[in-house]
Protein backbone atom coordinates (compact mmCIF):
# COMPACT_ATOMS: atom_id res chain seq x y z
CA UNK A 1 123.24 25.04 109.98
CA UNK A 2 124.49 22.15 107.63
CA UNK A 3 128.16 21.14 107.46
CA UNK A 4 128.39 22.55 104.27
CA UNK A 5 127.73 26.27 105.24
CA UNK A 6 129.76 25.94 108.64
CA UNK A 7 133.06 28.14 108.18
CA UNK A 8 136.41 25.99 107.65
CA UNK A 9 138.76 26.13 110.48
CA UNK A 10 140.55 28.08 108.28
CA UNK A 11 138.44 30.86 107.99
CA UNK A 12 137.88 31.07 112.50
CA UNK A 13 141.69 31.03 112.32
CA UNK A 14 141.94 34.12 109.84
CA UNK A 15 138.82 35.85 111.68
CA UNK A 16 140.84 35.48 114.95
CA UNK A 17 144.27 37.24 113.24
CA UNK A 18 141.78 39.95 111.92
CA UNK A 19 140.88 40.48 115.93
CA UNK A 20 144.52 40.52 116.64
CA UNK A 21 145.23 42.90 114.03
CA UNK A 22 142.43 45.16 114.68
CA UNK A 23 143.26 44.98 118.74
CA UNK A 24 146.81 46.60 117.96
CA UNK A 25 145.42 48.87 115.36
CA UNK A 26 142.92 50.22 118.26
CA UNK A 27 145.89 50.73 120.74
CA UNK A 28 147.99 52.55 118.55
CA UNK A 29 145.29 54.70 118.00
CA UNK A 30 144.28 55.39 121.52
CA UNK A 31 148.19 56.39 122.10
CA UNK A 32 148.32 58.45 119.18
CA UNK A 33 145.38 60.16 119.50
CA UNK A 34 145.16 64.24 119.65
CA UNK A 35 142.26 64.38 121.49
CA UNK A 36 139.20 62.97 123.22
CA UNK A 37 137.25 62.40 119.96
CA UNK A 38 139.91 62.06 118.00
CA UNK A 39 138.25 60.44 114.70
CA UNK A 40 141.41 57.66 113.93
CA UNK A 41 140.20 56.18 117.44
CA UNK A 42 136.83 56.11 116.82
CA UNK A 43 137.59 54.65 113.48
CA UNK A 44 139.67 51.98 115.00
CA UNK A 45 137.34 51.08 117.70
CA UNK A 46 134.23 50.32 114.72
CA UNK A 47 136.69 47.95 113.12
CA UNK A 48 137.81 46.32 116.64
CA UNK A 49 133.85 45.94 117.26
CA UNK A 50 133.27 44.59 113.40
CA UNK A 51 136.53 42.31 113.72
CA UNK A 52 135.41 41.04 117.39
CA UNK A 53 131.64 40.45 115.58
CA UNK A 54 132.83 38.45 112.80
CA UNK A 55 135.35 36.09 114.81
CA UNK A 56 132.48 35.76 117.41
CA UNK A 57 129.95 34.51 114.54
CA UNK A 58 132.28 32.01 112.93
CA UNK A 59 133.44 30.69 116.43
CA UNK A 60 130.32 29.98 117.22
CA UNK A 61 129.12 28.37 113.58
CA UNK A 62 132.05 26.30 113.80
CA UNK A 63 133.04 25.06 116.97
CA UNK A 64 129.56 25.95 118.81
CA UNK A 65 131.55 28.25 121.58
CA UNK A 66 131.53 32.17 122.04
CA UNK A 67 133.74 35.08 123.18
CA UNK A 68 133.79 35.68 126.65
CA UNK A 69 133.68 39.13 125.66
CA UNK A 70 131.54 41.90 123.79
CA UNK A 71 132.81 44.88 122.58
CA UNK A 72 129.66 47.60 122.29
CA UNK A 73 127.85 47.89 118.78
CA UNK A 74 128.68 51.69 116.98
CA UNK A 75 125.32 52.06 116.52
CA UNK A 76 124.87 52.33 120.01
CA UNK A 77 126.99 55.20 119.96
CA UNK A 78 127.28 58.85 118.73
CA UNK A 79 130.03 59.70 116.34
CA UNK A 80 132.63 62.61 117.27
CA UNK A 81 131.69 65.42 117.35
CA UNK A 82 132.67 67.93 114.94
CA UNK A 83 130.21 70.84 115.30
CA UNK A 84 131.09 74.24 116.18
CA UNK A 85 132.68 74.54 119.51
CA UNK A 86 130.41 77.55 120.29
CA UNK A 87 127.07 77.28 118.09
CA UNK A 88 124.88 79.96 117.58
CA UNK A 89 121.93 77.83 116.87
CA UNK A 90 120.22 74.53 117.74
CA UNK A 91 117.81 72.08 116.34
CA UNK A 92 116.04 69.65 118.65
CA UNK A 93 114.79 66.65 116.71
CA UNK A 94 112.64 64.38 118.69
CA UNK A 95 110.65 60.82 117.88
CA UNK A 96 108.12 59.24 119.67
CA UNK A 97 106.53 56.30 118.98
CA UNK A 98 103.40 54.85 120.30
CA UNK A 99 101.02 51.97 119.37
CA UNK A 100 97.13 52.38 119.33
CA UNK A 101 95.83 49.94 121.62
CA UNK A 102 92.06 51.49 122.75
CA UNK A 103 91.35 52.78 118.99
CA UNK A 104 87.58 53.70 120.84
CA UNK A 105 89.02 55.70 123.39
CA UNK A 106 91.03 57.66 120.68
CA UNK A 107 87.83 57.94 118.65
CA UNK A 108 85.85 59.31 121.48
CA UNK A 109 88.54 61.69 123.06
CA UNK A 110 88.20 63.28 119.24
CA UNK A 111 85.00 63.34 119.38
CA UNK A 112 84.77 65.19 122.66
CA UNK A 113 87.78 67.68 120.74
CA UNK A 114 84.96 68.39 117.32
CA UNK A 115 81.79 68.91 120.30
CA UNK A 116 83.65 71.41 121.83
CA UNK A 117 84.44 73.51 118.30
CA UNK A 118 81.80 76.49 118.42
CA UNK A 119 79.56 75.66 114.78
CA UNK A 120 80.40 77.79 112.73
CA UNK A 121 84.14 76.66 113.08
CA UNK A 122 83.52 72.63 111.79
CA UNK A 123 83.96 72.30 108.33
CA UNK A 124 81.97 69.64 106.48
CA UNK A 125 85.20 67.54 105.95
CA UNK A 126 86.43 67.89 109.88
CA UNK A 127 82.91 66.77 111.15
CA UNK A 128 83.82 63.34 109.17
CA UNK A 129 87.11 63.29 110.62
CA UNK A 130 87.02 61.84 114.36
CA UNK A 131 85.35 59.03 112.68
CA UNK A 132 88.51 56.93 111.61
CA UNK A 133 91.37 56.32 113.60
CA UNK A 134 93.73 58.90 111.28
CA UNK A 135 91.31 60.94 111.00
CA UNK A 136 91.21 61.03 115.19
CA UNK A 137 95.01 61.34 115.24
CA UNK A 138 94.73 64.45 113.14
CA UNK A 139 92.09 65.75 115.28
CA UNK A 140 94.37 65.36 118.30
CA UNK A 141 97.17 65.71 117.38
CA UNK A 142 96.03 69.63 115.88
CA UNK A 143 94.85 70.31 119.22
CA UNK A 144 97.30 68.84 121.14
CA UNK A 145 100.88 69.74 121.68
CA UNK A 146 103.22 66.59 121.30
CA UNK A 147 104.24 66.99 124.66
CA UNK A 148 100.92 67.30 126.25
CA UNK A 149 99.66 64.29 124.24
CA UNK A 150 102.70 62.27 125.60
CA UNK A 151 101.97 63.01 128.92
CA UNK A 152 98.29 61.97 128.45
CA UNK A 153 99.03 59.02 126.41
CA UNK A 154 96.99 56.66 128.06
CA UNK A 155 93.71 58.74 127.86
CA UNK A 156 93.90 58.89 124.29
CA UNK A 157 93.73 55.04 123.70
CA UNK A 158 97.98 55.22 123.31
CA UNK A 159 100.69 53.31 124.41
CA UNK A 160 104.39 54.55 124.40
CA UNK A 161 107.32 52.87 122.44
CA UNK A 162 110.73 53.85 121.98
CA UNK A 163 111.34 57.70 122.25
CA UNK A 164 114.45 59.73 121.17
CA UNK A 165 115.61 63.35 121.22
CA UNK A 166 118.72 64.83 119.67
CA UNK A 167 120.21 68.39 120.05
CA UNK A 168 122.16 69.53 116.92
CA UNK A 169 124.62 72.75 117.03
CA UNK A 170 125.20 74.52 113.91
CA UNK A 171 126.53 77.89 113.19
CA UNK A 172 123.73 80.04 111.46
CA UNK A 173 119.89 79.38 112.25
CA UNK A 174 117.82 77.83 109.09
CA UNK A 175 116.15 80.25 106.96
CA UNK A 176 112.35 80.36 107.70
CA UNK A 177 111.14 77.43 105.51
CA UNK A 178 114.36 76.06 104.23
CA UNK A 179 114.12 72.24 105.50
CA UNK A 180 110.02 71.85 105.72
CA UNK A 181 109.54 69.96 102.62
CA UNK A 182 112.53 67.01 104.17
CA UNK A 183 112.93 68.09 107.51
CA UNK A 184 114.87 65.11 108.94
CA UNK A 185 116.86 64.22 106.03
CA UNK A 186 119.98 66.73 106.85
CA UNK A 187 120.50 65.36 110.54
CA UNK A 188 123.74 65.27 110.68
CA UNK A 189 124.56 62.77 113.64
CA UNK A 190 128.21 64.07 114.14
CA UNK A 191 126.78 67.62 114.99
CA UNK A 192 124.62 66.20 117.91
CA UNK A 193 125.57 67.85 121.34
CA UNK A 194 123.29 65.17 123.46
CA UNK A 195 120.68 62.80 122.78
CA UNK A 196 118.45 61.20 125.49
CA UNK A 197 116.82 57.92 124.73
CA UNK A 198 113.83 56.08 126.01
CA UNK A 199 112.49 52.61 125.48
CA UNK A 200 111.26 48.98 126.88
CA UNK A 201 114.93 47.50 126.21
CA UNK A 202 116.40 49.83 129.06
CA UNK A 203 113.44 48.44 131.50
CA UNK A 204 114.64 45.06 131.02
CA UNK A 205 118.20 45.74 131.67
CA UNK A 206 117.05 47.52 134.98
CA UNK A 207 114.74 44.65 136.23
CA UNK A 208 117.59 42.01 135.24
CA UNK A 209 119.97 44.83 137.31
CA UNK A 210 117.22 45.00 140.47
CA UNK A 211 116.77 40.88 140.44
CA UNK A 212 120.93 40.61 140.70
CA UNK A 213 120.78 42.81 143.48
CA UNK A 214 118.26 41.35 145.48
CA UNK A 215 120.32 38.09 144.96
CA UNK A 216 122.95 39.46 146.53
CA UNK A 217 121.28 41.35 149.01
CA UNK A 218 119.40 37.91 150.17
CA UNK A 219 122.63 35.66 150.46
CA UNK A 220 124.42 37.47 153.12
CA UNK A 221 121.31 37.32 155.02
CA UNK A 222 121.08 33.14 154.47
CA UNK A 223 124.29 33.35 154.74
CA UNK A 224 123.78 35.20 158.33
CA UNK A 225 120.84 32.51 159.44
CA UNK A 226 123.26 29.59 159.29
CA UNK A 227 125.91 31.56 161.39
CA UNK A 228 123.20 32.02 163.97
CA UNK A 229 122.57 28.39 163.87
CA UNK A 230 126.08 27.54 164.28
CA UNK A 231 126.10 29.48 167.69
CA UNK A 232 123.14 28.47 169.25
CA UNK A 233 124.42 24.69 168.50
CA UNK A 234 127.72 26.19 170.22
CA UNK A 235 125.60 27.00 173.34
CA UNK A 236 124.28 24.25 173.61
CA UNK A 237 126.96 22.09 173.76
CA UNK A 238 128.89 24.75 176.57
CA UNK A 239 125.63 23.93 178.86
């Protein structure tokens, strides 16, 4: 970054009053609040994080330095809740994404699917089909449940990515047909009762979590070694 675009001091000092400002705002909040998801504090707690965000940014354009803290991002988190308190029905919205990484193997596995069909049950148009790679994901993916495809990932040429499920509450069920032509666009995130997430990203945080501990799981024993030292040294000196 050029001197030119680096913030003034100015501007780090009036990005640090905004965390200041924001940090009693947040308090308040927490001591006024009515309940456990009591909307002011979430409120307060997205403008700490955005305050905290900023100030950490032009700290670090200006002087080259960081916080020595990090508040958690809101989009890492689900909004209060504000459903029904007893629902009467449910939507469970899921994602899974996965990358094609043994397009032959996908190709074949569809193949097998079409050689299986009795005759007189291929149409012209679904003999063609296993011959491209979307045409093979249609093939599978019609004979497949999701959830049996996910499991067998691997034998259909897949790889997973980042997977997410979400269970909404509402009062009243949908009426049959009523959200098929846009059926993810009226997720409403502050109506979601639990959501369980899957991806690479938690992996790393557990093999950065599994190297600390073997760290500290190794020192005591060095630590141990040179005691052991220390006391044979000890006897040898008493004979």
């Amino acid at each position: 970054m050029s001197d030119a675009a680096q913030p003034t001091a100015a501007e780090v000092r009036a990005a640090a009053e905004a965390v200041k400002t924001a940090l009693d705002r947040h308090l308040a909040a927490v001591e006024r609040r009515s309940g456990e998801d009591d909307p002011a504090v979430y409120e307060a707690f997205n403008e700490l994080a955005a305050a905290a965000e900023e100030y950490d940014e032009l700290l670090y354009d200006r002087y080259d330095e960081v916080t020595p803290f990090e508040i958690p991002g809101s989009d890492d988190a689900l909004p209060p809740y504000t459903g029904p308190e007893e629902p009467n029905a449910l939507s469970v919205l899921i994602r899974r994404d996965y990358s094609v990484v043994e397009p032959q193997r996908l190709l074949a596995q569809a193949q097998r699917v079409e050689a299986v069909e009795e005759s007189g049950a291929v149409t012209a148009g679904f003999d063609a089909a296993s011959g491209t790679v979307h045409g093979a994901l249609g093939v599978l993916f019609g004979e497949f449940e999701a959830d049996e495809i996910a499991s067998r990932h691997k034998e259909f040429g897949l790889e997973e990515g980042d997977s997410t499920l979400w269970v909404t509450a509402s009062d009243e069920p949908a009426e049959p047909g009523e959200w098929l032509e846009a059926p993810f666009d009226q997720a409403d995130t502050h109506q979601v009762v639990c959501r369980f997430d899957v991806s690479a990203v938690f992996d790393d945080d557990a093999e950065d979590d599994i190297d600390d501990e073997i760290e500290d799981a190794v020192e005591p024993e060095l630590v141990g070694g040179l005691d052991e030292d220390e006391d044979l040294k000890a006897q040898d000196a008493d004979r």
